[in-house]
N, C-alpha and C. Protein backbone atom coordinates (compact mmCIF):
# COMPACT_ATOMS: atom_id res chain seq x y z
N UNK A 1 -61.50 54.97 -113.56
CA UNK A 1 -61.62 55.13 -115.00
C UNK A 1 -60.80 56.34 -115.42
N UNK A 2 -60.15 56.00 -116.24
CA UNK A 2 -58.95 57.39 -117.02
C UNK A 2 -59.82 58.31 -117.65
N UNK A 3 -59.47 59.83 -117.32
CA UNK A 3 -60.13 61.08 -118.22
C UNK A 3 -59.77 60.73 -119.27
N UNK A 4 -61.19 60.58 -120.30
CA UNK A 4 -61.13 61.20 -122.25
C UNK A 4 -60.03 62.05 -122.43
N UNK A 5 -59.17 61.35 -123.72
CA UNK A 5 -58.49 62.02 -124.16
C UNK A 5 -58.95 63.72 -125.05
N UNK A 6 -58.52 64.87 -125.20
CA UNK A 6 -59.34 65.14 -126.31
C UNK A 6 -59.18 64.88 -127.37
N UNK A 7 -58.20 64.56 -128.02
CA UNK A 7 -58.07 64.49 -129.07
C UNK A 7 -56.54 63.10 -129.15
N UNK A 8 -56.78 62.07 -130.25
CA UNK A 8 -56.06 60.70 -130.11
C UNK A 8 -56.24 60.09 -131.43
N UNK A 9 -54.90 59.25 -131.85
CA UNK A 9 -54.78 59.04 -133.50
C UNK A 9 -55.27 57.53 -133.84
N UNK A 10 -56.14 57.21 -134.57
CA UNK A 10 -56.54 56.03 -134.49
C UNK A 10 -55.91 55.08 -135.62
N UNK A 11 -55.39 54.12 -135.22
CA UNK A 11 -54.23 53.46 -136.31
C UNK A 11 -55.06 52.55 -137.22
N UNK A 12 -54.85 52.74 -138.71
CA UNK A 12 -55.68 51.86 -139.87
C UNK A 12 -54.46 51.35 -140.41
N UNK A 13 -54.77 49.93 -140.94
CA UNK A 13 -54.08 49.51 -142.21
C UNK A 13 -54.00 49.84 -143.34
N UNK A 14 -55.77 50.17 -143.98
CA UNK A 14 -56.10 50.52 -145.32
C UNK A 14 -56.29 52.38 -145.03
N UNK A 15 -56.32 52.59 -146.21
CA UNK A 15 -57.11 53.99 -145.78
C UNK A 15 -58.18 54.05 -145.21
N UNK A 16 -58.27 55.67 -144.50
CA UNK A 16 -57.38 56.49 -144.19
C UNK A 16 -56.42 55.81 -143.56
N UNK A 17 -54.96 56.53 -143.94
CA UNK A 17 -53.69 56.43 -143.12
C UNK A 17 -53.80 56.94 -141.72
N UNK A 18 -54.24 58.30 -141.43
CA UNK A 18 -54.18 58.92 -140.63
C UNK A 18 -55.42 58.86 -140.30
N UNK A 19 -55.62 58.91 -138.87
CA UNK A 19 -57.19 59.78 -138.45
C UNK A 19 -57.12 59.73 -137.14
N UNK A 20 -57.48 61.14 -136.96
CA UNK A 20 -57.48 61.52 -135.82
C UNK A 20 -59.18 61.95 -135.07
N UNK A 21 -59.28 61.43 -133.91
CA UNK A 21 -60.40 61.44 -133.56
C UNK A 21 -60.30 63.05 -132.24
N UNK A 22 -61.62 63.80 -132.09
CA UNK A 22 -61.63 64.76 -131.34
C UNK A 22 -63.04 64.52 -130.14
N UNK A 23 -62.54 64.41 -129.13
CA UNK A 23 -63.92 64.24 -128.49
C UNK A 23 -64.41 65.52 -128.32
N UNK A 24 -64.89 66.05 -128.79
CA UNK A 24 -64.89 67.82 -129.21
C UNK A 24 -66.20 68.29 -127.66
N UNK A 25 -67.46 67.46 -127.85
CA UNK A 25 -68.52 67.78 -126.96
C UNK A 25 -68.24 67.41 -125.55
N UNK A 26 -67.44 66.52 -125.17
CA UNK A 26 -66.85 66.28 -124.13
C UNK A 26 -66.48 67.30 -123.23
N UNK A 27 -65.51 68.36 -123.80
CA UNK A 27 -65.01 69.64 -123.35
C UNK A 27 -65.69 70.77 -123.83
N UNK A 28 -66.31 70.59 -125.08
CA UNK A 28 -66.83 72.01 -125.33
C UNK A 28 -68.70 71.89 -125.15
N UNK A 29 -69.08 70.87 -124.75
CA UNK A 29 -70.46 70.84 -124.30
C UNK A 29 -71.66 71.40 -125.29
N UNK A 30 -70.90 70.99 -126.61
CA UNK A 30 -71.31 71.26 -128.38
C UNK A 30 -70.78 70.90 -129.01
N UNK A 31 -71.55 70.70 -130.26
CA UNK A 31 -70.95 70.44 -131.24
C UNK A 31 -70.49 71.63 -132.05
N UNK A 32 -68.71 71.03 -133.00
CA UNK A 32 -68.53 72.40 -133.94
C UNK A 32 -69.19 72.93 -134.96
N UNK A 33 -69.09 73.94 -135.00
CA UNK A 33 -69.63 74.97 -136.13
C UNK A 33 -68.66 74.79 -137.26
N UNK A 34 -69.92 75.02 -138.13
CA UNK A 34 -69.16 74.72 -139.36
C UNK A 34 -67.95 76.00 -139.51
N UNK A 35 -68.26 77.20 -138.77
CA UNK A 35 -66.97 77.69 -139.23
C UNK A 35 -65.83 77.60 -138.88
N UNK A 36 -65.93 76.35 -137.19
CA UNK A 36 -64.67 76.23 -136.69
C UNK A 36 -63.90 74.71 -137.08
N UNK A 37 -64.95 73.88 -137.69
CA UNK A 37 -64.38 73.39 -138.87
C UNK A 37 -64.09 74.08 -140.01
N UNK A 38 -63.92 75.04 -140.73
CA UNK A 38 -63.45 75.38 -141.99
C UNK A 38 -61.90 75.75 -141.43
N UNK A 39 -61.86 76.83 -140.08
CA UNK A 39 -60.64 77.25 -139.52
C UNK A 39 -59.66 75.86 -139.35
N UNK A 40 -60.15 74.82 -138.43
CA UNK A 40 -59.60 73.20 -138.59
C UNK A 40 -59.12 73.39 -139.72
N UNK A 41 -60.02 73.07 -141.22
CA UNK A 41 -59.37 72.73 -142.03
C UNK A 41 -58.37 73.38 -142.99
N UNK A 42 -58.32 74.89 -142.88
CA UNK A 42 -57.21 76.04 -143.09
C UNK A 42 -55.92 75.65 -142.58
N UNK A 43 -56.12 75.41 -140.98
CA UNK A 43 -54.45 74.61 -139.96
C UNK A 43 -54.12 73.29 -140.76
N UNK A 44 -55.05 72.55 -141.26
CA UNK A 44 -54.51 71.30 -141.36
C UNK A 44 -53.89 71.73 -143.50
N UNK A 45 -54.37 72.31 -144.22
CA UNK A 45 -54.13 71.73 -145.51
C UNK A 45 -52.99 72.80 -146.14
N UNK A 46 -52.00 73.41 -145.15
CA UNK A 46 -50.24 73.34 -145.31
C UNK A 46 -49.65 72.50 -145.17
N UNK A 47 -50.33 71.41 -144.58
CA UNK A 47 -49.70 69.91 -144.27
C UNK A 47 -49.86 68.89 -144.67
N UNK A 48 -50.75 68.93 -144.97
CA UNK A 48 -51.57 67.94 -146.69
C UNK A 48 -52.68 68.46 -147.47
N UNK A 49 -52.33 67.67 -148.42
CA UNK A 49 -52.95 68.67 -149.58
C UNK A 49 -54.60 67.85 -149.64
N UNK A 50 -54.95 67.06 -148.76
CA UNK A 50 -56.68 66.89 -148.93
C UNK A 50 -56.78 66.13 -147.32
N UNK A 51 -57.80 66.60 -146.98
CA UNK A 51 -58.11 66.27 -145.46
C UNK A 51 -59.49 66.04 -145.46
N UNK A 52 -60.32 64.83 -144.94
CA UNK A 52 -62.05 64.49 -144.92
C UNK A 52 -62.20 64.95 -143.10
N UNK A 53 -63.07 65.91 -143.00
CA UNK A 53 -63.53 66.32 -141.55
C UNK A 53 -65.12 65.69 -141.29
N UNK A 54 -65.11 65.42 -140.46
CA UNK A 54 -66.35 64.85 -140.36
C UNK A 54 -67.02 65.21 -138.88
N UNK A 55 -68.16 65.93 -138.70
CA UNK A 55 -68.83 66.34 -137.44
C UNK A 55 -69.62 65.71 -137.17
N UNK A 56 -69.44 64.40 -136.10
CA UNK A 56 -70.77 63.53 -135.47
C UNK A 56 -71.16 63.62 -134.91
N UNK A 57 -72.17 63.25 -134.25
CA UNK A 57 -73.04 63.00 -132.90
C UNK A 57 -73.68 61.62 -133.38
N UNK A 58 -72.73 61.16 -131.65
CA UNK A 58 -73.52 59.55 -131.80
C UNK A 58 -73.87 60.02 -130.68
N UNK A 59 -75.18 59.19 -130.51
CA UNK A 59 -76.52 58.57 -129.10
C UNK A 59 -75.92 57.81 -128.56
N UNK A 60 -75.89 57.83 -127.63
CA UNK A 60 -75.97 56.18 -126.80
C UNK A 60 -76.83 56.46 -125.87
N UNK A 61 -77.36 55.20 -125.84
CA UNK A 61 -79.05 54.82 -125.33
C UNK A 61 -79.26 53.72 -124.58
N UNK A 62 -80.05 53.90 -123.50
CA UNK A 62 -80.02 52.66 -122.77
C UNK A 62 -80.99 52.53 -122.05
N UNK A 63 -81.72 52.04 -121.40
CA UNK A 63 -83.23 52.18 -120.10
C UNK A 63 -82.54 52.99 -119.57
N UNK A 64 -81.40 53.19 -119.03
CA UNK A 64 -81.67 53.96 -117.79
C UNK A 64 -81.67 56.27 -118.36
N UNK A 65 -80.76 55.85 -119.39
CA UNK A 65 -80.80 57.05 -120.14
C UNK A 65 -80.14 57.47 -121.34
N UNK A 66 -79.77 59.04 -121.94
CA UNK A 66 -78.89 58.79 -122.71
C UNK A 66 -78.45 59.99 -122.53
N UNK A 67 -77.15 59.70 -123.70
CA UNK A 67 -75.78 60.60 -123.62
C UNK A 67 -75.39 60.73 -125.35
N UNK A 68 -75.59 62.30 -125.43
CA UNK A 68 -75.12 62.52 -126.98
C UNK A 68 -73.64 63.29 -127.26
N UNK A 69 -72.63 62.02 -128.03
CA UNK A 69 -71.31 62.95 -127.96
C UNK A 69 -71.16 63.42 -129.31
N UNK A 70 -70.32 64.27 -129.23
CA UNK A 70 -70.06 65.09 -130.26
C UNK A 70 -68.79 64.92 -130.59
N UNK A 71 -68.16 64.14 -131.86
CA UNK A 71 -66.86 64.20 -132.16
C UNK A 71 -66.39 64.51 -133.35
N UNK A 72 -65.55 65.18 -133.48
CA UNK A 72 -65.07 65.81 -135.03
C UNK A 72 -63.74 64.46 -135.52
N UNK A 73 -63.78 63.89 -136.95
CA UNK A 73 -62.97 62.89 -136.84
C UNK A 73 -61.90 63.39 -138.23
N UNK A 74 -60.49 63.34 -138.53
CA UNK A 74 -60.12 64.14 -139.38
C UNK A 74 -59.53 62.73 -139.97
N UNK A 75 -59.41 62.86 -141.40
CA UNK A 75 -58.69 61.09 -141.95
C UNK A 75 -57.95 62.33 -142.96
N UNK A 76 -57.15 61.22 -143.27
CA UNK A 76 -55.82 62.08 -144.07
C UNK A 76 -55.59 60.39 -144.59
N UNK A 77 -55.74 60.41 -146.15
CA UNK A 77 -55.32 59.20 -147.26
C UNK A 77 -53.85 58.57 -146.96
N UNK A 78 -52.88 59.62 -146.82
CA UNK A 78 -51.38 59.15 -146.83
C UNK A 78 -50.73 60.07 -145.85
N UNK A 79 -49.41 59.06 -145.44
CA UNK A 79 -49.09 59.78 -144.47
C UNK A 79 -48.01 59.42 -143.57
N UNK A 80 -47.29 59.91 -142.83
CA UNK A 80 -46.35 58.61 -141.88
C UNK A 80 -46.75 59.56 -140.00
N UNK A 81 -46.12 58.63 -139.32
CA UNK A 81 -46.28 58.91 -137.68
C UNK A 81 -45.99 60.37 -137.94
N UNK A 82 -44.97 61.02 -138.32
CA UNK A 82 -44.69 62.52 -137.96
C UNK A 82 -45.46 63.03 -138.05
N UNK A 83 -46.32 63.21 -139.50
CA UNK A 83 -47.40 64.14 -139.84
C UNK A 83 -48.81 63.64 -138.76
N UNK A 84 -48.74 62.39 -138.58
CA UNK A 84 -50.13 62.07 -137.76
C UNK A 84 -50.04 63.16 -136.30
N UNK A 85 -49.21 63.21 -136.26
CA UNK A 85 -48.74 63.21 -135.10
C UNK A 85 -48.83 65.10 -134.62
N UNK A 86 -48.46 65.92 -136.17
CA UNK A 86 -48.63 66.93 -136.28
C UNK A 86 -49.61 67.48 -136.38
N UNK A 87 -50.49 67.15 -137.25
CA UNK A 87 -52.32 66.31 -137.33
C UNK A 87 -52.74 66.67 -135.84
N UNK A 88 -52.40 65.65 -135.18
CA UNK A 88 -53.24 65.37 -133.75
C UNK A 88 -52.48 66.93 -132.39
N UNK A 89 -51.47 67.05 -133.03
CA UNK A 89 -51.24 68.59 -132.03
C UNK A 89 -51.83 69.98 -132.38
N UNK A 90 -52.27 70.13 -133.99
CA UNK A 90 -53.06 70.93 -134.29
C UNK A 90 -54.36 71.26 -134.08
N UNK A 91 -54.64 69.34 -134.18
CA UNK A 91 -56.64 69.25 -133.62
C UNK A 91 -56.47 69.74 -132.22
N UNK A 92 -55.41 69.54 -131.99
CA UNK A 92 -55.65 69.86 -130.25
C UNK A 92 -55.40 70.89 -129.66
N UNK A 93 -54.96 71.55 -130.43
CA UNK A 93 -54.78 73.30 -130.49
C UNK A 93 -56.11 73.70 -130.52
N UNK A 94 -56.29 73.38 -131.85
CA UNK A 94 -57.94 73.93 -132.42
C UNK A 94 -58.90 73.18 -131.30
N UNK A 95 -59.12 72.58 -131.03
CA UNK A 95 -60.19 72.04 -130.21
C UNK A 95 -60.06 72.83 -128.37
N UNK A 96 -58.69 73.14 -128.03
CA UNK A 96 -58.91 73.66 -126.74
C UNK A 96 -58.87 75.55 -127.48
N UNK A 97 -58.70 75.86 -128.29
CA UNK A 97 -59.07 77.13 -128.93
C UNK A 97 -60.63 77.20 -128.93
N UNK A 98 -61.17 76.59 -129.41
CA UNK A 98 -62.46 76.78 -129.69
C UNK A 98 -63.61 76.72 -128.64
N UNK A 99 -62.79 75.66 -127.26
CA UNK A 99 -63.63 75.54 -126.13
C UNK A 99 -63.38 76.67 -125.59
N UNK A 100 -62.40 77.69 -125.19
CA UNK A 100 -62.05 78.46 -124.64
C UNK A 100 -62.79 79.79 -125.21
N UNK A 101 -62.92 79.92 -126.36
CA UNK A 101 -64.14 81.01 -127.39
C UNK A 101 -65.12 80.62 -126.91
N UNK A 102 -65.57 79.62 -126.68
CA UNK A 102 -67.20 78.98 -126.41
C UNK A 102 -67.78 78.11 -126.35
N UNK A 103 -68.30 77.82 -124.81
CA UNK A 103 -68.31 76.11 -124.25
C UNK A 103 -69.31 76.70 -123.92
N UNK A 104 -70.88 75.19 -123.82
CA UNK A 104 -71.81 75.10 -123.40
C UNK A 104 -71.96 74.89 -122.00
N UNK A 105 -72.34 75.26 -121.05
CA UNK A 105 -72.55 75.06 -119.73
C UNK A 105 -72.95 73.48 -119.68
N UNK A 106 -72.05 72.69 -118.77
CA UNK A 106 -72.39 70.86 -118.94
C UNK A 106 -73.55 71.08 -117.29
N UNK A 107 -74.53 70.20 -117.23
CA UNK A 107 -75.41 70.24 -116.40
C UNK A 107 -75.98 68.54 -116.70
N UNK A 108 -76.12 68.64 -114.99
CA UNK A 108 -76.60 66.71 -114.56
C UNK A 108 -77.95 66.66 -114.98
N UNK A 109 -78.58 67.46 -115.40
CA UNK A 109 -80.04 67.27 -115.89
C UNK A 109 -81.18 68.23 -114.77
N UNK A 110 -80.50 68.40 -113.89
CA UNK A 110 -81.10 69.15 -112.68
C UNK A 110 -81.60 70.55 -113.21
């Protein structure tokens, strides 16, 4: 099975044009703070002028157990490959910036 990307551009027809997905809890073993989303959204809006950030945590659940990820997802209305593209090297700046400030210790449950 291939290592999670951290961060990868997810292609729409309709809006959003752009969106870039962050597996943020994956590597940083948390979810972001709202202030390292506000910093995110400081990098991103010299490059467009309105950006939707969004901080999730989905469950997944099953008998045998579960697993909660944490992903930050950025959509941008308009747009072409370059900027996506610029988009997705910034999240990925910011996202190995922020693990490197402060990652949760990952543990098997032990």
């Amino acid at each position: 099975m291939a290592d999670p990307a951290l961060a990868f551009i997810v292609d729409h027809p309709e809006p959003p044009k752009i969106e870039v997905r962050v597996n943020f809890g994956v590597f940083a073993g948390r979810a972001a703070t709202p202030a390292e989303i506000d910093r995110l959204a400081e990098w991103l809006l010299d490059e467009v002028g309105e950006v939707s950030i969004v901080s999730a945590e989905h469950h997944e659940i099953d008998t045998h157990g579960e697993a909660v990820i944490h992903q930050v997802r950025i959509e941008v209305a308009e747009g072409d490959e370059e900027l996506a593209e610029k988009i997705l090297a910034r999240a990925w700046h910011w996202a190995r910036l922020c693990v490197e400030e402060r990652h949760a210790e990952i543990t098997d449950g032990v």
